[in-house]
C-alpha atoms as a PDB file:
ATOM      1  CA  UNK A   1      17.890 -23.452 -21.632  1.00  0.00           C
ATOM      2  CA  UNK A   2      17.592 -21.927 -17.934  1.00  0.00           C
ATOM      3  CA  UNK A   3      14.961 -20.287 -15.767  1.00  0.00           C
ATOM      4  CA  UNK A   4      17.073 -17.346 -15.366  1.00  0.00           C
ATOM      5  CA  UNK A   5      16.834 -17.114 -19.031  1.00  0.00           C
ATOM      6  CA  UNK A   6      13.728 -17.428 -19.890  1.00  0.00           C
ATOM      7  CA  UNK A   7      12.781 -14.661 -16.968  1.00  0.00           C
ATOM      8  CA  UNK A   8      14.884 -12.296 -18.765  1.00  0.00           C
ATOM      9  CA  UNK A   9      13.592 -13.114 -22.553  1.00  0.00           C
ATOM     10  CA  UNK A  10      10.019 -12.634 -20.782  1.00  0.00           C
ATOM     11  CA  UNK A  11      11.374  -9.417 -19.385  1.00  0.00           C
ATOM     12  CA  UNK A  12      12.705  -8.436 -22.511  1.00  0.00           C
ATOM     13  CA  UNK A  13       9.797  -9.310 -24.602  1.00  0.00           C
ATOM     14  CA  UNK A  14       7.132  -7.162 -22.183  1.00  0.00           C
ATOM     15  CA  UNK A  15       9.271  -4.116 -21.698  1.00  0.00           C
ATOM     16  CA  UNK A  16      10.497  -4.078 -25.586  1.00  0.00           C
ATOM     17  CA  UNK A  17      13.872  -3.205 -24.289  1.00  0.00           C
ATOM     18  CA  UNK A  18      17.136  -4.470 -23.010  1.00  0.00           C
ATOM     19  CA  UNK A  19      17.532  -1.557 -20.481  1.00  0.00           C
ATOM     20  CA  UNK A  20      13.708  -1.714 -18.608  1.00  0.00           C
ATOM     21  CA  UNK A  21      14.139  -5.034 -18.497  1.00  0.00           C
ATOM     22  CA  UNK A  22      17.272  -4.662 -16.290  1.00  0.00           C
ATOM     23  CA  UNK A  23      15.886  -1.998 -14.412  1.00  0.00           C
ATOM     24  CA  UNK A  24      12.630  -4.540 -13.516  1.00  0.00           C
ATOM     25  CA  UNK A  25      14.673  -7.326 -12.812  1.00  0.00           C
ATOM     26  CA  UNK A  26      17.910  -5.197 -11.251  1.00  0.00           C
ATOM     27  CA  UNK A  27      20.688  -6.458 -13.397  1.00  0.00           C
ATOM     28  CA  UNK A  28      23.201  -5.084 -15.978  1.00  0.00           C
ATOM     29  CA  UNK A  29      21.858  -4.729 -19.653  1.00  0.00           C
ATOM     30  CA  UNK A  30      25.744  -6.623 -20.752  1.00  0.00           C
ATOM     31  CA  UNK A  31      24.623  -8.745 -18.847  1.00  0.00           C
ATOM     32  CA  UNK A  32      21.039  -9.319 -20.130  1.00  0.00           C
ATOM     33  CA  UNK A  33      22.366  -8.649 -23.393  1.00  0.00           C
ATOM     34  CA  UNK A  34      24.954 -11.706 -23.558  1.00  0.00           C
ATOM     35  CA  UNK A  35      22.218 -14.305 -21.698  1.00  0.00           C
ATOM     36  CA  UNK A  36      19.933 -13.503 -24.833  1.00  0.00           C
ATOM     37  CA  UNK A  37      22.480 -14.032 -27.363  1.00  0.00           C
ATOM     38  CA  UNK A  38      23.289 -17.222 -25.031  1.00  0.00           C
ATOM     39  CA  UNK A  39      20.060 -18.362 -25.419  1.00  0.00           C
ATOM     40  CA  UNK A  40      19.340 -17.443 -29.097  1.00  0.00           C
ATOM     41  CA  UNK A  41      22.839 -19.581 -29.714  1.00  0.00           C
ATOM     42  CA  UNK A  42      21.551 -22.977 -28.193  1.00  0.00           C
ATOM     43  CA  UNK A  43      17.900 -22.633 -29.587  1.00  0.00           C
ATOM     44  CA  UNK A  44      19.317 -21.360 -33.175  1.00  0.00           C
ATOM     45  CA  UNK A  45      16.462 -18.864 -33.776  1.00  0.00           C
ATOM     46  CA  UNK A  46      16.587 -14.792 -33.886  1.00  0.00           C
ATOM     47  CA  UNK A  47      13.921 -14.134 -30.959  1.00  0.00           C
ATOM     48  CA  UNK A  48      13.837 -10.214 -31.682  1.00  0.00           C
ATOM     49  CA  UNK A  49      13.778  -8.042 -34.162  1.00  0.00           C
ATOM     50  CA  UNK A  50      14.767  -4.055 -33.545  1.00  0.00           C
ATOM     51  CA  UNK A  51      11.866  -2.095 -34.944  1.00  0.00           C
ATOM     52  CA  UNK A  52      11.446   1.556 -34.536  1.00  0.00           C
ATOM     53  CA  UNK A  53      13.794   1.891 -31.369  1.00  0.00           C
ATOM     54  CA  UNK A  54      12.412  -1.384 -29.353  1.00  0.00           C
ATOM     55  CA  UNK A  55      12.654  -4.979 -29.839  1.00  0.00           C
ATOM     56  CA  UNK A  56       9.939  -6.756 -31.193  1.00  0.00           C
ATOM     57  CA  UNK A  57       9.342 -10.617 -31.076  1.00  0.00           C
ATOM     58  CA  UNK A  58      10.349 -12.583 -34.047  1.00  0.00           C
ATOM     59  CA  UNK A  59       7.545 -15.524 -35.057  1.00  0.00           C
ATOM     60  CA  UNK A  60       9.928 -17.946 -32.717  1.00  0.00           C
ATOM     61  CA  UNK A  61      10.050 -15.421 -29.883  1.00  0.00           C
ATOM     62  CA  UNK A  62       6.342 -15.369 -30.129  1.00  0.00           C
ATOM     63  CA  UNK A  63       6.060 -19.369 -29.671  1.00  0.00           C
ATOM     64  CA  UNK A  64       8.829 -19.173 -26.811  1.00  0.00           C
ATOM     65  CA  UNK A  65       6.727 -16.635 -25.128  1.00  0.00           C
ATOM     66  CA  UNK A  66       4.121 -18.684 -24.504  1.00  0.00           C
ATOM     67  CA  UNK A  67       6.121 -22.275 -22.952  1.00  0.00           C
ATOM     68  CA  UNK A  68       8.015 -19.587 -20.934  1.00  0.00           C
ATOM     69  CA  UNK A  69       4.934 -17.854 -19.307  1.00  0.00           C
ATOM     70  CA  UNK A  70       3.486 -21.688 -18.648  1.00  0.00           C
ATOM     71  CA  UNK A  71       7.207 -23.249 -17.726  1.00  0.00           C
ATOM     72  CA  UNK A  72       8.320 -19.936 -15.268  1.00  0.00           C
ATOM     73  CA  UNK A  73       4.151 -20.145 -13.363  1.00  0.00           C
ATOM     74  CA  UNK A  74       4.659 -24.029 -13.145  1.00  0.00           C
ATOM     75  CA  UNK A  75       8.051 -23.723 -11.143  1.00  0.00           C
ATOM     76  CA  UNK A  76       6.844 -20.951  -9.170  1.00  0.00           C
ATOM     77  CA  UNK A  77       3.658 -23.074  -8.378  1.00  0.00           C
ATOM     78  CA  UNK A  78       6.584 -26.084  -7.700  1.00  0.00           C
ATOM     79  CA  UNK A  79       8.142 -23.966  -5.543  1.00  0.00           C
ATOM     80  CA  UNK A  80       4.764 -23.339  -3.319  1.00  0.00           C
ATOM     81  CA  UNK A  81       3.897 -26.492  -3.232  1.00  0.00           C
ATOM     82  CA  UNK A  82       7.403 -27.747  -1.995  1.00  0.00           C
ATOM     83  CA  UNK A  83       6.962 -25.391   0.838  1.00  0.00           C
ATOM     84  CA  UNK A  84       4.063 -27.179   2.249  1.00  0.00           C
ATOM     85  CA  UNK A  85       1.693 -25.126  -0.042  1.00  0.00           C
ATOM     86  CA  UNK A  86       2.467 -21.659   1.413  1.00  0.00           C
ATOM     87  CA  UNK A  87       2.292 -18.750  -1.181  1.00  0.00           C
ATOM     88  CA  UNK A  88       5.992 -17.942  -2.242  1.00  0.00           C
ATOM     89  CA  UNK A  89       7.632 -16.961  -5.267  1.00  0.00           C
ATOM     90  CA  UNK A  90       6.190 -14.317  -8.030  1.00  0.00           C
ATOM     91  CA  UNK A  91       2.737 -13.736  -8.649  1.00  0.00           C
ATOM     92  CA  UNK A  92       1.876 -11.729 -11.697  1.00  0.00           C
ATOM     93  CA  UNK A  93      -1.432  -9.776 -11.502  1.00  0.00           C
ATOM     94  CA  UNK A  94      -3.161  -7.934 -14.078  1.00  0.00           C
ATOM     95  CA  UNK A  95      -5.599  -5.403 -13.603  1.00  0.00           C
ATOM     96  CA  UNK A  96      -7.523  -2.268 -15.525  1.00  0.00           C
ATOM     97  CA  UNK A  97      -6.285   0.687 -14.616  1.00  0.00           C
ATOM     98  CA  UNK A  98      -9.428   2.094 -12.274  1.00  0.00           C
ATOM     99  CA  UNK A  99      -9.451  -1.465 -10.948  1.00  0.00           C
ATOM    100  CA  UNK A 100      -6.033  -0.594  -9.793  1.00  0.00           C
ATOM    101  CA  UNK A 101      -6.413   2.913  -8.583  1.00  0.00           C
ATOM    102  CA  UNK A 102     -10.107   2.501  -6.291  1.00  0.00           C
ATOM    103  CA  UNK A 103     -10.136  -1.389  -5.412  1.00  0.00           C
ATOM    104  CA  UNK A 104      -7.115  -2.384  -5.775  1.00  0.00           C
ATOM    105  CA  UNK A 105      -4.992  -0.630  -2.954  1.00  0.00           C
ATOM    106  CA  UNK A 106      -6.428  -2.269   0.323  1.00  0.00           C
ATOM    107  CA  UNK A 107      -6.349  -5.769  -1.452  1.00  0.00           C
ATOM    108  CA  UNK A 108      -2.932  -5.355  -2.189  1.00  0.00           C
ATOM    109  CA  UNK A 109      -1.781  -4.354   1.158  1.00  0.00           C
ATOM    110  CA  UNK A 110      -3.626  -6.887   3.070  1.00  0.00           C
ATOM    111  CA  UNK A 111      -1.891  -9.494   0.587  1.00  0.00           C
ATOM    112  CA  UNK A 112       1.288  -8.423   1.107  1.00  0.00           C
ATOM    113  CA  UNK A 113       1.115  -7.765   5.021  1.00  0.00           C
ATOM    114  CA  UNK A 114      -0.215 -12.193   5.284  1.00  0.00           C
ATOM    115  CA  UNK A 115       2.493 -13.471   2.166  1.00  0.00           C
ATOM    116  CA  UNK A 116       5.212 -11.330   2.576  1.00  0.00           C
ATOM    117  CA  UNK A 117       7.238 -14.502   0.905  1.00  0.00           C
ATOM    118  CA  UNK A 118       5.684 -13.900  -2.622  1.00  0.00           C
ATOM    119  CA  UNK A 119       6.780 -11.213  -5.060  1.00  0.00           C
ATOM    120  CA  UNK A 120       3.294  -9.917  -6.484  1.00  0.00           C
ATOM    121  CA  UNK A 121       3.725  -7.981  -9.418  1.00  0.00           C
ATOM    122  CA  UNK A 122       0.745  -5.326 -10.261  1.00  0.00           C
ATOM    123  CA  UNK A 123       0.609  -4.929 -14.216  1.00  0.00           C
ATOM    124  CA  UNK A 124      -1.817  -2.155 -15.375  1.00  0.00           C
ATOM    125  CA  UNK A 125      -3.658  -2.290 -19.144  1.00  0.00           C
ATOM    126  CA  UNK A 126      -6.810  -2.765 -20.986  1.00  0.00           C
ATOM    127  CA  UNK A 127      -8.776  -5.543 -20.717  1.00  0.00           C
ATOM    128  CA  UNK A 128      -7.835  -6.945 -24.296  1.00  0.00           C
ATOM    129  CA  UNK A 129      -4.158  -6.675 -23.290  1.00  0.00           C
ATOM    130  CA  UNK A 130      -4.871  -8.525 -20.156  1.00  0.00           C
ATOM    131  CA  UNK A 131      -6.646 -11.764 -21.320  1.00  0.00           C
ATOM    132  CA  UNK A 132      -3.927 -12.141 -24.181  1.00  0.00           C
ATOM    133  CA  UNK A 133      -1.176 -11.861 -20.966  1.00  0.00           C
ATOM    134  CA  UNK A 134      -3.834 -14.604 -19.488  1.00  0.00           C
ATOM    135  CA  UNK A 135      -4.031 -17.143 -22.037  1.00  0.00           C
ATOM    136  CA  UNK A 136      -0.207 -16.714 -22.945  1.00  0.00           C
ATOM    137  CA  UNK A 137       1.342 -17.479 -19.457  1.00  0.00           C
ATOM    138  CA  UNK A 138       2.156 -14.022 -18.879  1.00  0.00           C
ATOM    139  CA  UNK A 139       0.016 -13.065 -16.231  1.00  0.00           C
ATOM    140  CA  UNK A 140      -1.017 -15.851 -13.161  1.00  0.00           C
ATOM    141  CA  UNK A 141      -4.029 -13.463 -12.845  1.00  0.00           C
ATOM    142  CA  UNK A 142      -6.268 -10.537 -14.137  1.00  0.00           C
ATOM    143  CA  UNK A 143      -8.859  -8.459 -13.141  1.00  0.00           C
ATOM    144  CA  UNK A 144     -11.082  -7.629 -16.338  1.00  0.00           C
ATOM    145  CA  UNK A 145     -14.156  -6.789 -16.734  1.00  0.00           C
ATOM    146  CA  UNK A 146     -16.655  -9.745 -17.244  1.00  0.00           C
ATOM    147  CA  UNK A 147     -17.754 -12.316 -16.423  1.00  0.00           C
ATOM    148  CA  UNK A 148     -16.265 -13.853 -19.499  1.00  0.00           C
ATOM    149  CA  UNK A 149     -16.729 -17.369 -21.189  1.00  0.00           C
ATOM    150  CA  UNK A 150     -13.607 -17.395 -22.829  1.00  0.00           C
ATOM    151  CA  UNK A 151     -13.217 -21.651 -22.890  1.00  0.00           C
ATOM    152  CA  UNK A 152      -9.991 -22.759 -20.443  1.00  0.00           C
ATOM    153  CA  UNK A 153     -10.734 -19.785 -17.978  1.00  0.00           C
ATOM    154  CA  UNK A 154     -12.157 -19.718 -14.653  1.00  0.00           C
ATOM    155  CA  UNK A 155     -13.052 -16.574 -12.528  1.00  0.00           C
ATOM    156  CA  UNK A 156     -15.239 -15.335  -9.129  1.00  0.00           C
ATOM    157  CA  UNK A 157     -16.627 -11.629  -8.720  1.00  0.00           C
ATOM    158  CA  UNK A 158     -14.865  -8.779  -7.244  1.00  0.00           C
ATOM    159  CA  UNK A 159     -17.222  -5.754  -7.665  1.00  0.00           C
ATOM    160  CA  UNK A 160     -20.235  -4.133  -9.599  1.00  0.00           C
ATOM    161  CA  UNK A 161     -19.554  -0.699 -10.930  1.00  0.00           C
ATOM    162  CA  UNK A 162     -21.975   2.108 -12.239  1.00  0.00           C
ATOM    163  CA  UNK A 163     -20.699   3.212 -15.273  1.00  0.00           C
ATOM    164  CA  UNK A 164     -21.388   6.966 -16.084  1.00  0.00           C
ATOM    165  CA  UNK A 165     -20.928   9.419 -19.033  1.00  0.00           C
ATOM    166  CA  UNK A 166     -19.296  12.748 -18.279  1.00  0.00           C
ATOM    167  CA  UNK A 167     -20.060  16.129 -20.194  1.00  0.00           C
ATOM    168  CA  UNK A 168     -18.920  19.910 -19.667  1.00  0.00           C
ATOM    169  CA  UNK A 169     -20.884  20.894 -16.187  1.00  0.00           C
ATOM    170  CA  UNK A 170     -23.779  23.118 -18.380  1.00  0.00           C
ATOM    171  CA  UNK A 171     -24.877  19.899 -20.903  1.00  0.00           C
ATOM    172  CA  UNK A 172     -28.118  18.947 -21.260  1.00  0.00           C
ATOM    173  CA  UNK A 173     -29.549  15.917 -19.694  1.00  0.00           C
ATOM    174  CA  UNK A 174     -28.725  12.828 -22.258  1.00  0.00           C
ATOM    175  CA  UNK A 175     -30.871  10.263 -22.462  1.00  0.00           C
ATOM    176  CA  UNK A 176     -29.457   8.475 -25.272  1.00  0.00           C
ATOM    177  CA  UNK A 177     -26.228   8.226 -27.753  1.00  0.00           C
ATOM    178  CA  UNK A 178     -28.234  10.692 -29.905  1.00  0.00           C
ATOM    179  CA  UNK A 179     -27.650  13.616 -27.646  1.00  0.00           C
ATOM    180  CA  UNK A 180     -24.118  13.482 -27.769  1.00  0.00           C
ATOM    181  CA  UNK A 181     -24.008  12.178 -31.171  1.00  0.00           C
ATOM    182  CA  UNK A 182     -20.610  13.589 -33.110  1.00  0.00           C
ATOM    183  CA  UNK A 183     -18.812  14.904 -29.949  1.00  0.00           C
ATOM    184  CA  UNK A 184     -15.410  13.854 -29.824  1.00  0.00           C
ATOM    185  CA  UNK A 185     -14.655  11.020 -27.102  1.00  0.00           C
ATOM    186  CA  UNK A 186     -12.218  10.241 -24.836  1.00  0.00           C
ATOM    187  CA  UNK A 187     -11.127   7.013 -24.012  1.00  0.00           C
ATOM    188  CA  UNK A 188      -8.398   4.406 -23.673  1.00  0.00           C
ATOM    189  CA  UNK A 189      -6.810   2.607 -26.629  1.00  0.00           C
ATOM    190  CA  UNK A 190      -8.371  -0.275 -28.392  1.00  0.00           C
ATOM    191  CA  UNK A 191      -8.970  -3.318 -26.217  1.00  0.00           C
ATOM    192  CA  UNK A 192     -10.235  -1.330 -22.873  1.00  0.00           C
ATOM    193  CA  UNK A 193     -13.691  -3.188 -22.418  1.00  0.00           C
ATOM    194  CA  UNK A 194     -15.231   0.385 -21.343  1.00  0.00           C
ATOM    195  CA  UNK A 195     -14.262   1.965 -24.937  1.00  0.00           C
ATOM    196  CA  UNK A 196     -15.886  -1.413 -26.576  1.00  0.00           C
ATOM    197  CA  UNK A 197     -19.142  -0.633 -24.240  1.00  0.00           C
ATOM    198  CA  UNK A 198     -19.573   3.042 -25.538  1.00  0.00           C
ATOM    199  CA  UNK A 199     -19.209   1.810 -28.505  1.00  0.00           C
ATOM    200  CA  UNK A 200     -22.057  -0.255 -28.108  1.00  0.00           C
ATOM    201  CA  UNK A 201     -24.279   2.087 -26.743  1.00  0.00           C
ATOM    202  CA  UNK A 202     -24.039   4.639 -29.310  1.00  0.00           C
ATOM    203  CA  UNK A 203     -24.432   2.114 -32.322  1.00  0.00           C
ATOM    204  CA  UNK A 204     -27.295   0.716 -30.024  1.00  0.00           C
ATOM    205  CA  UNK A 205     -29.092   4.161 -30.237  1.00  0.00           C
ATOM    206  CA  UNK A 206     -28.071   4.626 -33.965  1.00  0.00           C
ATOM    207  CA  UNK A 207     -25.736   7.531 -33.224  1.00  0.00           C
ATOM    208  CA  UNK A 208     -22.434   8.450 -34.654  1.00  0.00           C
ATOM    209  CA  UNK A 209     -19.337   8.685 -32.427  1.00  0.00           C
ATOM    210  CA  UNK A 210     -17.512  11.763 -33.000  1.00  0.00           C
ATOM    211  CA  UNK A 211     -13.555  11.808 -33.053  1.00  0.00           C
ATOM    212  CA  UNK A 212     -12.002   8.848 -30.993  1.00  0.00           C
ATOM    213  CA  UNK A 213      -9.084  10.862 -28.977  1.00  0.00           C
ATOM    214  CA  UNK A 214      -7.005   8.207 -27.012  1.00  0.00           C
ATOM    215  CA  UNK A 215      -5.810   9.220 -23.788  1.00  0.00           C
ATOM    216  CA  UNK A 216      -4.151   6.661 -20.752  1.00  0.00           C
ATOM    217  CA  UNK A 217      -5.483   8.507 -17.805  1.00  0.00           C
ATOM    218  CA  UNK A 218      -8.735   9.292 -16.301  1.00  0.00           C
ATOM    219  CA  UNK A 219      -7.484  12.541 -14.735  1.00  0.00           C
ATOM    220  CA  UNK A 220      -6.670  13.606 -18.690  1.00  0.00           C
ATOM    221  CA  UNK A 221      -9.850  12.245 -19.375  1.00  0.00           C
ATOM    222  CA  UNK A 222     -12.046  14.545 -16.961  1.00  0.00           C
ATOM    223  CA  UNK A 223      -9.487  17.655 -17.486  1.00  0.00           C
ATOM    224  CA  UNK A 224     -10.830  17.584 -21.359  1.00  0.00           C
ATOM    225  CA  UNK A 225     -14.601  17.286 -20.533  1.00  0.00           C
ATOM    226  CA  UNK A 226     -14.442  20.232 -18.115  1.00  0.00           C
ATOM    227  CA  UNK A 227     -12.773  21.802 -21.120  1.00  0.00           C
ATOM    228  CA  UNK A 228     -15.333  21.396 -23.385  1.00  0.00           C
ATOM    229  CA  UNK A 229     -13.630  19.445 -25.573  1.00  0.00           C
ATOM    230  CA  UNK A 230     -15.561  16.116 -25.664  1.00  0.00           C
ATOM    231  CA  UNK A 231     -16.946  13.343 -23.704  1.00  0.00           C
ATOM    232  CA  UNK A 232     -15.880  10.278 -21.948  1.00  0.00           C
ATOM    233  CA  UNK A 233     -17.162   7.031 -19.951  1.00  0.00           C
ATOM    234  CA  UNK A 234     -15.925   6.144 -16.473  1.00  0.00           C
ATOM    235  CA  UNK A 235     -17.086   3.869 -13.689  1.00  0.00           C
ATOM    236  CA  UNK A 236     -18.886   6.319 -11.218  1.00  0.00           C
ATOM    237  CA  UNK A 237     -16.630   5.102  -8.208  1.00  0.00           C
ATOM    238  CA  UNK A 238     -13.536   6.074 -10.289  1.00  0.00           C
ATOM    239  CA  UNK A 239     -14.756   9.815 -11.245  1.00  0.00           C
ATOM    240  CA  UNK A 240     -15.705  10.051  -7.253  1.00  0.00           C
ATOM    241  CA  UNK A 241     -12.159   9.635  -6.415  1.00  0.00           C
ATOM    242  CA  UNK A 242     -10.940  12.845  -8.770  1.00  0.00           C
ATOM    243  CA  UNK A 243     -10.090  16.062  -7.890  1.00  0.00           C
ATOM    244  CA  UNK A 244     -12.198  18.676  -9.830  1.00  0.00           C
ATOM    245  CA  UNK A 245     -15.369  15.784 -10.667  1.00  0.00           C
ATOM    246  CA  UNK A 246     -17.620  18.761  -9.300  1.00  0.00           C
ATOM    247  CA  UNK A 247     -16.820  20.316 -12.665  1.00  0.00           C
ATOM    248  CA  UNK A 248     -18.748  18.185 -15.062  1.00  0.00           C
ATOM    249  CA  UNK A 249     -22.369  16.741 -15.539  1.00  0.00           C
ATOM    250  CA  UNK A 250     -22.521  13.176 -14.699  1.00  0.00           C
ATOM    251  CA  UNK A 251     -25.338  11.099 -16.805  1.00  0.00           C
ATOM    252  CA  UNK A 252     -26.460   7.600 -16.064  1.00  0.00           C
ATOM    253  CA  UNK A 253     -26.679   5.227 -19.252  1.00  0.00           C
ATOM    254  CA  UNK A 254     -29.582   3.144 -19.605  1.00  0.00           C
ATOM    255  CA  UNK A 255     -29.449  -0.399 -18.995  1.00  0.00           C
ATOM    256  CA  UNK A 256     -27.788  -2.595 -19.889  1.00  0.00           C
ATOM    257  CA  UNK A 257     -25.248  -0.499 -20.554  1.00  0.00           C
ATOM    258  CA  UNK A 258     -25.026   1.091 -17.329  1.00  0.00           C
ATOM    259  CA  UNK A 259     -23.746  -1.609 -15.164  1.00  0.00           C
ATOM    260  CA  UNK A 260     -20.580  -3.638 -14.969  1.00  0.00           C
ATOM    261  CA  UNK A 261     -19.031  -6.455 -12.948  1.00  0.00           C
ATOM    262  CA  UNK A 262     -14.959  -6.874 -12.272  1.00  0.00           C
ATOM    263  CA  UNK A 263     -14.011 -10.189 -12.337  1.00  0.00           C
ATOM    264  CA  UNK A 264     -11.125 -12.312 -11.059  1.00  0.00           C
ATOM    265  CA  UNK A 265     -10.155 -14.489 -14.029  1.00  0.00           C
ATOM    266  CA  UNK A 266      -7.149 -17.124 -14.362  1.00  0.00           C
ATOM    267  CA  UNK A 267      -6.321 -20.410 -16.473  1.00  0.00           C
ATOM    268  CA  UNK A 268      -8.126 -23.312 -15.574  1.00  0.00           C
ATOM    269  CA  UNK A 269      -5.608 -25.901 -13.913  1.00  0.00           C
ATOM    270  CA  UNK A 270      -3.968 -23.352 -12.575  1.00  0.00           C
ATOM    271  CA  UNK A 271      -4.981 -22.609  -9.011  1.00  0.00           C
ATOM    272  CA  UNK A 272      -1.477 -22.598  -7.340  1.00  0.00           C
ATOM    273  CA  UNK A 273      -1.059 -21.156  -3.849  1.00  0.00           C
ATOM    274  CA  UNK A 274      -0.515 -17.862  -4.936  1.00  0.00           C
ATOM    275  CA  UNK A 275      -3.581 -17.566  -6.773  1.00  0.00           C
ATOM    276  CA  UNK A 276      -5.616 -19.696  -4.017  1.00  0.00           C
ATOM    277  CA  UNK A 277      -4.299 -17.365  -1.270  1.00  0.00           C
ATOM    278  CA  UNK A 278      -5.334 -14.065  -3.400  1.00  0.00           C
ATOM    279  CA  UNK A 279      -8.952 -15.760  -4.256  1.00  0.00           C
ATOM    280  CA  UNK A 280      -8.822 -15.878  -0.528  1.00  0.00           C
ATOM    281  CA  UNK A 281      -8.484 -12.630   0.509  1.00  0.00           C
ATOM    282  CA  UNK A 282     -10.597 -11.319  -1.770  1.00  0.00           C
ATOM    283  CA  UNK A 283     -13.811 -13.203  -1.197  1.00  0.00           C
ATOM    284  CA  UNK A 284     -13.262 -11.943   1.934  1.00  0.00           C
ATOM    285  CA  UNK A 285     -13.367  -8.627   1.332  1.00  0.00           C
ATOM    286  CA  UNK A 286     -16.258  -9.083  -1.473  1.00  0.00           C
ATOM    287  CA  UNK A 287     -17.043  -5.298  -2.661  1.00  0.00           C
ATOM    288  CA  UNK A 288     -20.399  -4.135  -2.939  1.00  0.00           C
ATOM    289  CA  UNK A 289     -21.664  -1.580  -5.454  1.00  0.00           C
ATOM    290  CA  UNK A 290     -21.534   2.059  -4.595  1.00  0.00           C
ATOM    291  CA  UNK A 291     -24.404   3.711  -3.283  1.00  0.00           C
ATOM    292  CA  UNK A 292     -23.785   7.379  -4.183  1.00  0.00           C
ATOM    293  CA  UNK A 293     -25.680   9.580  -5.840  1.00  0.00           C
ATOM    294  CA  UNK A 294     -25.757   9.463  -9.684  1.00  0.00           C
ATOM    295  CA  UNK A 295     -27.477  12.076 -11.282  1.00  0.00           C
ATOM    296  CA  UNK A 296     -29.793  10.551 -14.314  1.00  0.00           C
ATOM    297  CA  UNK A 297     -31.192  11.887 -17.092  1.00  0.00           C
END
């Protein structure tokens, strides 16, 4: 069993396909294709099963997962540290999607501008899908929304953010989950630690949620609101940086559900000079919270 092959089963197992896999890691799909097989031969387990059009992990692909997220980080961490500790090699780094559109950007360019020896790697997805990337190996890093005290994880602050509800521009003030009780809301899928916060805060006021509509972009998000067509929660600094935000009513929740903190997380033990570097550079460039103007109810 080889590196090279357990890149491309981890490939293979995030993408759900032969061909994005070979796109991400710029090889044939043959190719991929026969170094699976390969590898299925010498281990003598299926590791996917085709369901629906894409492969899925069989219950051995799921346990190899998990050694090959902690065996690839520990030879890229190897690597680092046989280069006198200088960040080099991949570094996988998860973040939530409006961490990765507002705060994201200048981090990333800084990073890459000091370590241009490491390949970082910028995965996008709610915070549910993130930890479970965390805790199996997948991802060296994530930024979630915390802080969190998930046991084996450690974590510093990158910045506070004002979340906001947004409503059709000629809404009513709302004060609570009551005055928007039954509208239909928009939001990302399950696991997205904003959706499990507006949950909160309507079962908090005793108020029904209307219709749950699913939908991976904020710019989808604030097109339906100006629509009409529902409601939806956003951190204030996220809705500033959309076109057509002068379109909709902007209400403050009450605390404690109108504040949030994005946090750095990563295993414990595993503080390689990738990581160390990124920690870095980031409590450098701490982020304070916004000081616009949020209009309250």
């Amino acid at each position: 069993m080889e590196l090279s092959q357990l890149r491309i089963f981890q490939a293979v197992a995030e993408t759900g396909s032969v061909t994005r896999a070979a796109e991400q890691l710029h090889r044939v799909p043959s190719n991929l294709s026969t170094r699976l097989r390969q590898l299925e031969e010498q281990l003598g387990v299926e590791l996917f099963r085709r369901e629906r059009q894409r492969l899925q992990l069989s219950p051995a692909g799921k346990v190899l997962l998990d050694y090959a997220g902690r065996l690839l980080a520990l030879h890229d961490e190897a690597f680092a540290a046989v280069q006198g500790g200088q960040p080099a090699g991949d570094f996988v780094l998860g973040t939530m999607y409006s961490t990765a559109a507002i705060h994201l950007p200048a981090l990333l360019a800084r990073y890459h501008r000091a370590y241009p020896a490491v390949n970082l790697q910028v995965q996008a997805a709610p915070s549910g899908e993130l930890l479970e990337g965390l805790l199996s190996g997948r991802l060296d890093a994530a930024l979630v929304d915390g802080p969190l005290s998930l046991a084996g994880l450690d974590g510093v602050p990158l910045c506070d953010e004002t979340l906001v509800l947004i409503t059709e521009a000629d809404h009513p003030p709302v004060r609570s989950a009551r005055d928007v009780a039954g509208r239909a809301v928009f939001t990302f899928r399950q696991g997205c630690s904003y959706r499990m916060r507006l949950e909160a805060w309507y079962a908090h006021d005793h108020a029904s949620m209307g219709r749950v509509m699913e939908i991976e972009s904020y710019p989808s998000m604030l097109a339906c609101v100006i629509g009409g067509a529902g409601v939806a929660l956003m951190s204030h600094s996220m809705l500033e940086s959309l076109p057509g935000r002068e379109s909709v009513a902007v209400h403050r929740l009450q605390s404690p559900f109108d504040e949030a903190t994005t946090w750095l997380m990563w295993r414990k033990g595993m503080l390689g000079a990738n990581l160390s570097a990124w920690v870095e550079l980031q409590q450098g460039a701490r982020l304070e919270p916004a000081q616009r103007r949020v209009v309250s109810a």
